[in-house]
Structure formats: C-alpha cells, structure tokens
Protein backbone atom coordinates (compact mmCIF):
# COMPACT_ATOMS: atom_id res chain seq x y z
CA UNK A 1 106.81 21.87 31.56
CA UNK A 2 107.63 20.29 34.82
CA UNK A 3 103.82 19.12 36.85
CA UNK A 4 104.67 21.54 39.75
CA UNK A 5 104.23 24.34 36.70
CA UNK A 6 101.48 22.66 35.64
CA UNK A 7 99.59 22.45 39.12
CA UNK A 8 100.81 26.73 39.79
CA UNK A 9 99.38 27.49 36.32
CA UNK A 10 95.65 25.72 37.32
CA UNK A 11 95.62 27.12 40.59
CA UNK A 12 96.49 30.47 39.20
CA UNK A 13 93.80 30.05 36.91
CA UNK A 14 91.27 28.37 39.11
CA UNK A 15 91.99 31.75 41.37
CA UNK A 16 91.36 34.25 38.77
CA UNK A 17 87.78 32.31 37.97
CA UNK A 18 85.04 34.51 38.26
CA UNK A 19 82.96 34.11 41.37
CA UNK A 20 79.62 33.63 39.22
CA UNK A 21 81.56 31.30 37.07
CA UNK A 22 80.90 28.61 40.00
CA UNK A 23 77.41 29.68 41.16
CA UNK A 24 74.21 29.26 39.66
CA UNK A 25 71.68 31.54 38.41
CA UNK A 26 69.76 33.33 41.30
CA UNK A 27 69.40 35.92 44.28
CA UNK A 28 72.62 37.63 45.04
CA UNK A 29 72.72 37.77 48.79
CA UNK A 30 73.99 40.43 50.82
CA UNK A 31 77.04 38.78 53.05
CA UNK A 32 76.34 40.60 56.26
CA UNK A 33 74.64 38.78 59.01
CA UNK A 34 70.69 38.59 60.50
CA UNK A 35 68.30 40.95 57.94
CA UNK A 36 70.79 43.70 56.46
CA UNK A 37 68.54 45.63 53.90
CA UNK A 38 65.06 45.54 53.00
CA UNK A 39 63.17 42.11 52.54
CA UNK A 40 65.92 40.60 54.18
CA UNK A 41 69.58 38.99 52.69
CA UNK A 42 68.59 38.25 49.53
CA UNK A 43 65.25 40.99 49.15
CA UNK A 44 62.75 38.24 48.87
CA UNK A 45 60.87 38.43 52.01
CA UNK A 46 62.16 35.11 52.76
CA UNK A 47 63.51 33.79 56.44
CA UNK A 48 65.20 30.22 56.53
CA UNK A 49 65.29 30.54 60.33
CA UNK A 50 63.77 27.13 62.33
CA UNK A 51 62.20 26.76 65.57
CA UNK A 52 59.22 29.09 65.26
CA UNK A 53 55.73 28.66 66.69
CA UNK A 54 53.93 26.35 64.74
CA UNK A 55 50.90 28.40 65.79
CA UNK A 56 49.95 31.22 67.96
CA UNK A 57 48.36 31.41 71.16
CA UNK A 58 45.01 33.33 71.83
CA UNK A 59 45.91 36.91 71.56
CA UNK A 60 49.40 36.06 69.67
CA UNK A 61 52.71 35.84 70.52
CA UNK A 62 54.52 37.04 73.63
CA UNK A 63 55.50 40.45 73.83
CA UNK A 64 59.14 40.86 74.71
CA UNK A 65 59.26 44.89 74.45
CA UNK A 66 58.16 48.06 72.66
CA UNK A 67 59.72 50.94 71.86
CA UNK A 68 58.99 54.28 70.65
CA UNK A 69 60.08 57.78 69.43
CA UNK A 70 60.49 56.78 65.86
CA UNK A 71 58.19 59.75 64.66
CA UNK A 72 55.89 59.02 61.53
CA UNK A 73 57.15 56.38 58.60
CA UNK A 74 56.44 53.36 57.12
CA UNK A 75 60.02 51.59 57.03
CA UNK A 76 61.00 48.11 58.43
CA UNK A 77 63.71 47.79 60.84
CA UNK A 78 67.01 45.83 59.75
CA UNK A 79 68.90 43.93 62.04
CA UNK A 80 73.05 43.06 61.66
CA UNK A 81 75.55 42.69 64.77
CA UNK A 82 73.07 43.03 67.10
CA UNK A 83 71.79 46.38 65.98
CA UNK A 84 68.30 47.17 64.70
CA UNK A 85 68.22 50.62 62.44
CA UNK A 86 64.77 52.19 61.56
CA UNK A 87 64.00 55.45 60.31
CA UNK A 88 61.23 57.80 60.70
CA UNK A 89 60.10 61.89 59.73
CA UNK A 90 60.00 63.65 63.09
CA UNK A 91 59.31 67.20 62.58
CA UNK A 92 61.13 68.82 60.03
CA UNK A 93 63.71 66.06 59.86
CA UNK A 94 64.41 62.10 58.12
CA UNK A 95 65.73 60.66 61.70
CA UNK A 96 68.03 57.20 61.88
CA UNK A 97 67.87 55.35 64.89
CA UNK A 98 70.02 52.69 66.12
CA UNK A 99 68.95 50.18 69.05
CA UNK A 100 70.13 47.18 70.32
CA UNK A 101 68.19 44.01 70.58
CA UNK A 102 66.43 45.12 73.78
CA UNK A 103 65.22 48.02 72.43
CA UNK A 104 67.11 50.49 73.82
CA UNK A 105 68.53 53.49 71.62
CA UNK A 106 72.15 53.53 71.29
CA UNK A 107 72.07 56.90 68.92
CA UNK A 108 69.92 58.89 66.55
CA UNK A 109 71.30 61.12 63.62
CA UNK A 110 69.25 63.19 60.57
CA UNK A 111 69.32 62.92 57.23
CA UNK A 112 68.28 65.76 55.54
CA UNK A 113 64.49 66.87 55.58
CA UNK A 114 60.67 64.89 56.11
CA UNK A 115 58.32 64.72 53.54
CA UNK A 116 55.19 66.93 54.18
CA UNK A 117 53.15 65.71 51.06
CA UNK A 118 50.99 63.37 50.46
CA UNK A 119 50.97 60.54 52.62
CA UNK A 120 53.72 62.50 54.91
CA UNK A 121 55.98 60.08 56.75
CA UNK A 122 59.40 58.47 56.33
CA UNK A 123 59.45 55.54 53.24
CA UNK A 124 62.80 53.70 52.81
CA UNK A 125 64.50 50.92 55.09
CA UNK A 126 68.60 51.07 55.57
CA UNK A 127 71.33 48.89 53.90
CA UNK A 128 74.02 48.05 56.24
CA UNK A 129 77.51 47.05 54.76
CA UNK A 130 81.27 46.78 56.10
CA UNK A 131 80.49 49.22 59.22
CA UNK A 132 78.47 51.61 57.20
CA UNK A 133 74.55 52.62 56.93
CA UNK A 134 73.29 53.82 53.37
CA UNK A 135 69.99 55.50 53.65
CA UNK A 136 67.99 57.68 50.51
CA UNK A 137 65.62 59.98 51.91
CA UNK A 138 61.75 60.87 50.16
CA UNK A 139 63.52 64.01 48.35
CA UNK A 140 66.80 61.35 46.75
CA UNK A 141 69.37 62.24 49.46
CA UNK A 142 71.51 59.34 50.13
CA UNK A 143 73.60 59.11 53.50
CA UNK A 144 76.43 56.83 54.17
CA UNK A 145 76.67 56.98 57.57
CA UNK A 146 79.08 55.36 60.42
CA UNK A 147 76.80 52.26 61.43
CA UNK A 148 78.14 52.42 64.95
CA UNK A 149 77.77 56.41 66.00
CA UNK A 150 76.15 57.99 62.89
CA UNK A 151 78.29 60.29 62.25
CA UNK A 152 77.50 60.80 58.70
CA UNK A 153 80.32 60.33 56.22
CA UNK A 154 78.86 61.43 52.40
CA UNK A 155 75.63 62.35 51.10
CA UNK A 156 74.59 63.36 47.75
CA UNK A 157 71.07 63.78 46.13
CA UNK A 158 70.64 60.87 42.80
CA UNK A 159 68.08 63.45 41.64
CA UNK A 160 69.47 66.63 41.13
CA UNK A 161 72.75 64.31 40.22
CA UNK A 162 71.64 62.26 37.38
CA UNK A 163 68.72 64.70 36.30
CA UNK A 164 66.03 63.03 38.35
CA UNK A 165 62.45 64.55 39.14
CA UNK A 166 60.57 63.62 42.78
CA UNK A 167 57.71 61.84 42.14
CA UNK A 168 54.01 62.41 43.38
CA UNK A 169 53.90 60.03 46.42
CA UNK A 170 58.30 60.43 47.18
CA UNK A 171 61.02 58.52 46.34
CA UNK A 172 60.55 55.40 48.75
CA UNK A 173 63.68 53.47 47.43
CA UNK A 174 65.54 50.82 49.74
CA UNK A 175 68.92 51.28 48.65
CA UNK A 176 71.05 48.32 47.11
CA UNK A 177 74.97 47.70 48.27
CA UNK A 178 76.94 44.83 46.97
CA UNK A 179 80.67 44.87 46.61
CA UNK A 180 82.16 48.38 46.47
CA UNK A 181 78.85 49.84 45.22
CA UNK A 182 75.64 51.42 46.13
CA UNK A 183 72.62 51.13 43.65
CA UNK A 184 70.41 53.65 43.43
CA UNK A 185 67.53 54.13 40.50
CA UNK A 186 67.20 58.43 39.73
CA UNK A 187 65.22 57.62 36.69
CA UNK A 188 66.67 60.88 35.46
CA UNK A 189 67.81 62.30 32.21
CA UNK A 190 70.95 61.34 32.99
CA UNK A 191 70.69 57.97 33.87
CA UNK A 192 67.91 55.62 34.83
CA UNK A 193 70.21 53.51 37.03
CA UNK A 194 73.56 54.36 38.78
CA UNK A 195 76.02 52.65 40.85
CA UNK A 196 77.74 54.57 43.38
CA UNK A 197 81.46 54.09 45.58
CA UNK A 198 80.45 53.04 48.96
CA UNK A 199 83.08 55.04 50.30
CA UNK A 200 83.31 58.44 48.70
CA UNK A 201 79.97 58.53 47.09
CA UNK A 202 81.36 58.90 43.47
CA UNK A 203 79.62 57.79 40.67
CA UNK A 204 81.31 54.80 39.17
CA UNK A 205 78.62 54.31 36.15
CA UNK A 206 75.67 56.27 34.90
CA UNK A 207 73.16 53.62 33.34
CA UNK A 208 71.18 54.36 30.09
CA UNK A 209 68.52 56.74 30.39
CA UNK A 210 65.19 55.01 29.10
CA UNK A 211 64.11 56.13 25.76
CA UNK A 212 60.48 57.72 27.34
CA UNK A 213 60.80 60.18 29.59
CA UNK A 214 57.90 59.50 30.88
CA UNK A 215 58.26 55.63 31.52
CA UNK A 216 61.71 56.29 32.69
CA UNK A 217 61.19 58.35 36.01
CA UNK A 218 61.48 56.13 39.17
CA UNK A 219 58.76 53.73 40.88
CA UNK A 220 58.53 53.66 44.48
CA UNK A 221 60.29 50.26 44.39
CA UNK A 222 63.19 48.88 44.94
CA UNK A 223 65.89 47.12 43.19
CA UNK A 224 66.65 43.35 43.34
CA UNK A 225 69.61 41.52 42.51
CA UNK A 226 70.62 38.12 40.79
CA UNK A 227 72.81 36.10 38.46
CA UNK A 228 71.94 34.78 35.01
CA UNK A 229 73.80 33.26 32.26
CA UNK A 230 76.78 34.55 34.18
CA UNK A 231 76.04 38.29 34.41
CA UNK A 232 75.29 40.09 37.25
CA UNK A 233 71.71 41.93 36.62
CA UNK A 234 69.66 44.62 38.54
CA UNK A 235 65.82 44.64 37.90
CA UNK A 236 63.62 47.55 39.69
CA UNK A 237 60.55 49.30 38.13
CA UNK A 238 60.07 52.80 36.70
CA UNK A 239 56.77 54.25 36.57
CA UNK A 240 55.49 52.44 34.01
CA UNK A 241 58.05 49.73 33.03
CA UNK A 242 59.74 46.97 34.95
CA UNK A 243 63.72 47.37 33.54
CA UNK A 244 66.49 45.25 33.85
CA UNK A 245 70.23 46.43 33.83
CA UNK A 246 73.81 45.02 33.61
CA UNK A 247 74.94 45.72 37.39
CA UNK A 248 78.20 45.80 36.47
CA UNK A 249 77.85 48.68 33.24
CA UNK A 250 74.31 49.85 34.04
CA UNK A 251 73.65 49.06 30.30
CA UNK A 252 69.86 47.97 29.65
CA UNK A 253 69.27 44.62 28.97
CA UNK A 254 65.50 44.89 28.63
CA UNK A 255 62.49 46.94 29.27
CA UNK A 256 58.75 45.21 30.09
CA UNK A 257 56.07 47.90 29.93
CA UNK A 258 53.15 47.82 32.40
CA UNK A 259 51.42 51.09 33.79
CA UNK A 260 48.65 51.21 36.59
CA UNK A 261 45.70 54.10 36.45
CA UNK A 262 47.90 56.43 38.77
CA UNK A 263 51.68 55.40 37.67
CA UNK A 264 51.87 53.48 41.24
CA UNK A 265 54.48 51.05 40.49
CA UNK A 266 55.39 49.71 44.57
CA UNK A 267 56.01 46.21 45.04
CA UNK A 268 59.99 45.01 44.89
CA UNK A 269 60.05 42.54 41.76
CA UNK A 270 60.26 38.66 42.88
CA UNK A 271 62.45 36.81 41.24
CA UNK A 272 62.02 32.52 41.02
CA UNK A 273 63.08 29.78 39.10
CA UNK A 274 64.58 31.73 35.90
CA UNK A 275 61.69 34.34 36.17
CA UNK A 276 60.58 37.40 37.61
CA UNK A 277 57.39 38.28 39.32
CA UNK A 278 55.67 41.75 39.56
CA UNK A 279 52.36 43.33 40.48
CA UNK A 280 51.07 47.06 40.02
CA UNK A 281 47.65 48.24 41.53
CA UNK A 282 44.13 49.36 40.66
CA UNK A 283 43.27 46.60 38.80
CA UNK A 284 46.41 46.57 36.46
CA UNK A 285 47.13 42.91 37.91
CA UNK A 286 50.56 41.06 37.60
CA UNK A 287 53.05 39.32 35.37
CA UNK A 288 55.55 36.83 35.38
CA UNK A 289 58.37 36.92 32.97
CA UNK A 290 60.76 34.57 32.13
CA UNK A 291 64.31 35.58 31.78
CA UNK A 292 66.05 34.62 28.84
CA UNK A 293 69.59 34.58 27.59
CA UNK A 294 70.97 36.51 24.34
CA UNK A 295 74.30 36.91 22.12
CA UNK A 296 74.48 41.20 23.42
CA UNK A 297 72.08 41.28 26.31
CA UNK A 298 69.55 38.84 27.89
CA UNK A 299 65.77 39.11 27.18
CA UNK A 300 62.46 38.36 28.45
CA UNK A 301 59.37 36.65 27.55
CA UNK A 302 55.72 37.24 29.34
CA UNK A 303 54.83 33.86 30.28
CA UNK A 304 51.88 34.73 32.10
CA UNK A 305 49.48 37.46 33.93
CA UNK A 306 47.14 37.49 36.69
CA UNK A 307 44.84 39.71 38.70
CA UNK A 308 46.59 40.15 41.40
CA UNK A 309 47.51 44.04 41.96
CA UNK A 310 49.08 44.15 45.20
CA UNK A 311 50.26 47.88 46.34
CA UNK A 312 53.49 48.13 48.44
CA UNK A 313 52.80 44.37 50.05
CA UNK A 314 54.58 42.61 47.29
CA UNK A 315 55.24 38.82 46.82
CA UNK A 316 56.81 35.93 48.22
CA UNK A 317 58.12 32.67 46.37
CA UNK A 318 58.31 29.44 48.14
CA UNK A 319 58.68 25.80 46.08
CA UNK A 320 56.72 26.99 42.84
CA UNK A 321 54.32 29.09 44.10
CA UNK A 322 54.06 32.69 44.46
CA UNK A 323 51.70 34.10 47.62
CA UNK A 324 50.60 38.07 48.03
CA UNK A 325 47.42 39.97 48.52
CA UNK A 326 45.96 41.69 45.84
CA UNK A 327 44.35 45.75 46.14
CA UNK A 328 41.41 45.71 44.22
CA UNK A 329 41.45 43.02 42.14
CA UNK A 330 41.94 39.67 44.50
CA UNK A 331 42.19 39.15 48.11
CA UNK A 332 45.37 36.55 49.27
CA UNK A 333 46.15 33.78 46.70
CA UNK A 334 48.55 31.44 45.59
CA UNK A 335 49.69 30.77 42.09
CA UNK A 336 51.44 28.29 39.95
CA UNK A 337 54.68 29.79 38.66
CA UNK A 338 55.13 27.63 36.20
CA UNK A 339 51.74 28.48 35.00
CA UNK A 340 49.71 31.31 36.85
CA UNK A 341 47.33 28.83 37.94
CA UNK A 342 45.33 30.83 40.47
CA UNK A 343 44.98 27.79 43.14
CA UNK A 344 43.38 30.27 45.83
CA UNK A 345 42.07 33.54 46.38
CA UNK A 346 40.82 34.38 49.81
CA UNK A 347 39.04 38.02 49.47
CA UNK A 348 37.85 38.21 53.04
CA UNK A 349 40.90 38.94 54.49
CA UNK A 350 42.22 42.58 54.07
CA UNK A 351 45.43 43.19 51.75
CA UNK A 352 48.82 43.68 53.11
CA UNK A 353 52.75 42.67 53.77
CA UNK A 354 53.66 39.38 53.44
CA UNK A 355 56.99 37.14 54.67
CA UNK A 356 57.96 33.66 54.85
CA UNK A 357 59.63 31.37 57.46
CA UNK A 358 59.62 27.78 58.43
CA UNK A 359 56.50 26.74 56.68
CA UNK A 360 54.19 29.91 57.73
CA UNK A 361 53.44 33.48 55.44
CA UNK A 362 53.57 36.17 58.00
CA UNK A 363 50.99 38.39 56.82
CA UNK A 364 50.29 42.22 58.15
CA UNK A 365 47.16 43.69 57.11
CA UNK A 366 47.21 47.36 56.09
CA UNK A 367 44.18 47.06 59.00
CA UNK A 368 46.70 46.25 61.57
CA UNK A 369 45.44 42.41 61.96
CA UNK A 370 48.33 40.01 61.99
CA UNK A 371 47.83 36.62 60.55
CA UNK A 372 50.17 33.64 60.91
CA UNK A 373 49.15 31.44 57.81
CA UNK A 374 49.84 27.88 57.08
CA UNK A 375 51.83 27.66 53.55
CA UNK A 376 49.73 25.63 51.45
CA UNK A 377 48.90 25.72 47.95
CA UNK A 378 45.39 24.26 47.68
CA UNK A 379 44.15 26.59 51.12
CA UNK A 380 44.77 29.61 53.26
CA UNK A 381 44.81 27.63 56.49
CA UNK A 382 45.24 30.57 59.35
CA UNK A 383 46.93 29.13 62.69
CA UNK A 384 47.32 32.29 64.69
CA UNK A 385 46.16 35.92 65.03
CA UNK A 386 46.46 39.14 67.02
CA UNK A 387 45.54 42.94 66.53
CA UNK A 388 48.57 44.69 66.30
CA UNK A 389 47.01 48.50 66.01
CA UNK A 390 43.36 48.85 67.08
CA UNK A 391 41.67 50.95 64.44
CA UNK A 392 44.39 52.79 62.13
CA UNK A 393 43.59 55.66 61.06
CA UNK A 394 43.83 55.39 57.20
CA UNK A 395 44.46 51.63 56.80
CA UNK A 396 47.83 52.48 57.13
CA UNK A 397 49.83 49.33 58.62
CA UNK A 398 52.33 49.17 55.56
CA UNK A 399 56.02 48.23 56.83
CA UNK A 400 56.84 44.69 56.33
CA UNK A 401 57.25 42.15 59.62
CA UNK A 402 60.67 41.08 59.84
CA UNK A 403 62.21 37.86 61.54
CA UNK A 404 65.59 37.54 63.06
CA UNK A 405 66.80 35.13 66.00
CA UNK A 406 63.32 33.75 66.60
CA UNK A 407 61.72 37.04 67.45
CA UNK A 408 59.16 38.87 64.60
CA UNK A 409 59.34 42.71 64.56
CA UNK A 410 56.42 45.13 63.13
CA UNK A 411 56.26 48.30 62.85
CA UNK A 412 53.36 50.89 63.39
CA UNK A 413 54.67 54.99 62.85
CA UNK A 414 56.18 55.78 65.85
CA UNK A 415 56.19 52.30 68.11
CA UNK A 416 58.57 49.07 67.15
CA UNK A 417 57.15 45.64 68.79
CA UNK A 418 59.75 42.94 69.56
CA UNK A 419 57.69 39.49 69.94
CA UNK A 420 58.66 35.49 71.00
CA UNK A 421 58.15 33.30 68.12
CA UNK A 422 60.42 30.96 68.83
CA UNK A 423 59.08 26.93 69.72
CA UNK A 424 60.07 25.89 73.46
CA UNK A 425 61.06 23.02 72.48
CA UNK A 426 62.59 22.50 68.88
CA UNK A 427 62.73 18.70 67.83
C-alpha cells in the first residue's frame, strides 16, 4: 500500500469520525446566533457576552424602548438575525410576534387557541432553527412556522399524537431542535419522549413510555441537552420524576423520582461538571445527581439534596457553584456542587428568575424588582436595582431576563423593555 493510500484511507476515516467522538462531555449548543431558544444557546441561563455595567445607576439602566401588544403570557423573547420572537394569549388565540431590534413588529401569526384556565396566559418561548420557528402551545400544538413571514408550515398536537393528557396548570414546554429534529416530551401512553422531522413534522422515534402512568405525564419543564460518555442524552422532568433519554433512540437511560405536594415539577434541569441539578417546590427542595456511565445505558447517583425549591426560576451554574431562589423553603443561595454546601441563603429578597453574564446574576423577582447581583460565593453583594412593574397583581413577574448585544430584555404580559447594559468604555 502506497502512503498516498495510506494518507486517503485516514482522512476518510478521520471524516467519518463522529462529531462527539472529538468533543467532551457537556451542553449541546444550539448553532444559531444571539439567544435562539429558551435559556439561551446552550439552555443554561448563561450569557458569555463582555462589556456590561459593572453596576447600575440610581433607578437602573437606560431605557432604550418598550413595546407592547403582546396580550397576556409569561414567555421570554429569543433573539437570532436580528429578530426578537415572543408569544402571548390575546383573546381566543396563542399569537407569535416577530420584531426587530428596535422594537418594531415586522409580523404576527396564531397558533391555535389561549389557555383560559388556571393561571390563563401564554407559557412557552420559541426555538428558531435554519429559517424556521417551532412553537408548542398550552393545549401540545406544535407550529413550525416560516421565521421570516409566519406563514405556518406544519403543526401537529404531541398529545393527542403520542397519547398525552394536558396537565392542570398547561403544557408550558420550550421546545428542543438540534439537527433534523424537534424534541418534544407528551408524557403519553405512547411515548414519554419523541423526536420529530423539522421539516414535515413526522415522527422519527417514539421514546419509551415510563412504567407509571402517573409519574410519566409531562412537567411544565423543559428539556436540556448534552453529551456523555459519547452519547447524545435528553434530560427533562415528568411530574414526578426527572428522566433521562438516548436523543438519538428515545430509549430511557434512567429515571430519578422526586414529587412536590401539587406534582409542580417547573424548573429546566441544570446540568454541571458531570451532574445534573434540579429543584421542585413547596418544600420538596433539590438534588444534584451525578451522571454515570454503564455497559447498556448510563446511570445516576444522588450525590446530594438541599432545600432549595425554586418554582419556574430555576438555576444557574457558574465555576462550581449553583445560584437560584428558593419558594418556600430558602430565599437566594449559593451552593457547592461538589458538595451542596449551602454557602448563602439570603431570605429577604423575594424568589424569582435568575441569569448570568460577565460576573453578575441577573435576578427578576416574581415582585417585579430587578436586582443586578455581584457573583460571589461567600455573599449576595447587590450592585444595582430598579422596579420593573409597580405592584403586580399576583406576584406574577415570571419570564426570564434575557441578554443579547449588550442590551437586557424583560418581559411583563403584554409590554417588552429593551434596556443599555452595555459599559461606555470597555477596557
């Protein structure tokens, strides 16, 4: 064998090398610009931008613009090619909204109906991926829709598909694109996970159904994504289990079960340094679980639990320590992953959202107080604050601030607010 056939044989093999075969365990990020889905590229709540206000002025940021018309919901806007898309219930009708950065609509389409029970409003952010919007509505319809008019191009319900039943506060899943699929989590008869064509809308794999049909109905959380050991795994919660599946078969690599007094399983899972984070309210508290590999399927092993029983606010990871609010049990704290170590725990501060970028948490109380907080371990060191709703009615400032090009966006029901983070002078 001549070295010319040697060096086409390598290359040929080097190019048929899985992708993950190179890349370490972790976050699978989405590979569309700015903050495509929910929680941003990689669903941790994480920003890496630079440049941001160190701290705020008296009163808070500057306030580029507002707009409004986005009806009642509780979604966060995401931002791609210089597009922000937010949803909201207004009237009978789910309504998507695209604007550009200066606030200004560029079109509005529906997707299917509102929800009118309890705690009426619209619940799920949009997914953006390869000039196309996936959105699931509070009754399981997911729209793929034609990012730049939205015309809509497929919809389907995961429910009455995969044997699915609503559940008592809505379906409030962020859906989950990667590749040529969309991830959706029925917790149906049928399936407890599916995967989806982006294109058509077909179902390219129905995932194991859970064995209890009551722990297997869906959360009100949404899916993450991330490598280990080589496979490609999805981990989202059911109503009273956190559940892990093969991304690629939909075939259950473990089950972790944890149930709160109401089956209110809300926060997205967190996933850091070979483990994964979650927290359930009224009192049920949170646990971290380490991931662990296995000959047929991967496992997990509790490695610790805590108080902290945050609602819909979730959990951010930064450098070994996890930071979130808790609901009943704790106010904000920080803990040791590697141990649970409660370092902090700040109860006179109400609960709520919580992001990350250049050094500060970006916290929104359910109150409507926002708090820029100094990340520190051993304090809760707050360097800037504003009112961003002056007395909600029910406490009910719940979509997540998000950060893109050195502005911060929040979200109250019908108004968006676009404000200047960004330092004047960046060394």
């Amino acid at each position: 064998m001549t070295r010319i056939h040697m060096l086409a044989m390598t290359l040929a093999f080097v190019a048929a090398w899985p992708v993950w075969a190179a890349e370490g365990d972790g976050l699978i990020a989405s590979p569309e610009p700015g903050w495509p889905q929910w929680r941003g590229p990689r669903r941790d709540g994480i920003s890496h931008e630079t440049g941001l206000l160190r701290s705020w002025p008296q009163g808070g940021p500057r306030l580029i613009w507002t707009a409004s018309g986005f009806g009642r919901g509780w979604s966060s806007p995401i931002i791609t090619h210089s597009t922000i898309y937010i949803t909201g219930d207004v009237g009978d009708e789910l309504h998507v909204f695209a604007l550009d950065t200066d606030g200004k609509q560029k079109w509005q389409a529906t997707s299917g109906r509102s929800w009118k029970g309890s705690s009426p409003g619209a619940r799920a952010s949009c997914a953006y991926s390869d000039g196309r919007l996936y959105h699931m509505n509070a009754h399981g319809r997911i729209a793929c829709l034609d990012a730049a008019t939205g015309k809509e191009i497929w919809a389907t319900n995961m429910l009455q598909r995969f044997g699915g039943r609503n559940i008592t506060w809505a379906i409030s899943e962020c859906v989950l694109v990667d590749g040529p699929n969309v991830y959706v989590t029925p917790g149906g008869t049928k399936a407890y996970m599916a995967a989806l064509d982006k294109t058509t809308g077909k179902t390219v794999w129905a995932g194991e159904p859970l064995d209890d049909p009551k722990t297997q109905r869906t959360g009100y959380s949404s899916p993450i994504l991330l490598r280990f050991g080589g496979r490609r795994l999805l981990v989202n919660l059911a109503l009273r289990a956190m559940v892990c599946v093969d991304a690629d078969t939909g075939r259950i690599q473990w089950t972790f079960p944890k149930r709160t007094r109401y089956d209110a399983s809300c926060a997205t899972p967190v996933f850091h340094r070979g483990g994964v984070f979650y927290t359930i309210p009224t009192r049920s508290g949170g646990v971290f679980l380490k991931i662990v590999p296995g000959a047929g399927r991967v496992g997990v092993e509790k490695a610790w639990e805590c108080g902290m029983d945050s609602i819909s606010g979730s959990a951010v990871a930064v450098d070994g320590f996890i930071y979130g609010s808790g609901h009943q049990n704790t106010g904000w704290v920080s803990m040791d992953v590697r141990t649970g170590e409660e370092r902090y725990n700040v109860k006179d501060l109400e609960q709520g959202a919580v992001m990350y970028a250049d050094g500060r948490l970006y916290c929104l109380g359910e109150g409507g107080n926002m708090r820029l907080v100094k990340t520190s371990p051993r304090g809760f060191d707050i360097v800037g604050r504003f009112r961003l709703v002056e007395n909600p009615k029910c406490k009910d400032a719940w979509a997540h601030p998000v950060i893109l090009d050195r502005r911060l966006y929040l979200r109250y029901h019908d108004r968006l607010y676009c404000y200047d983070i960004a330092r004047s002078v960046v060394p």
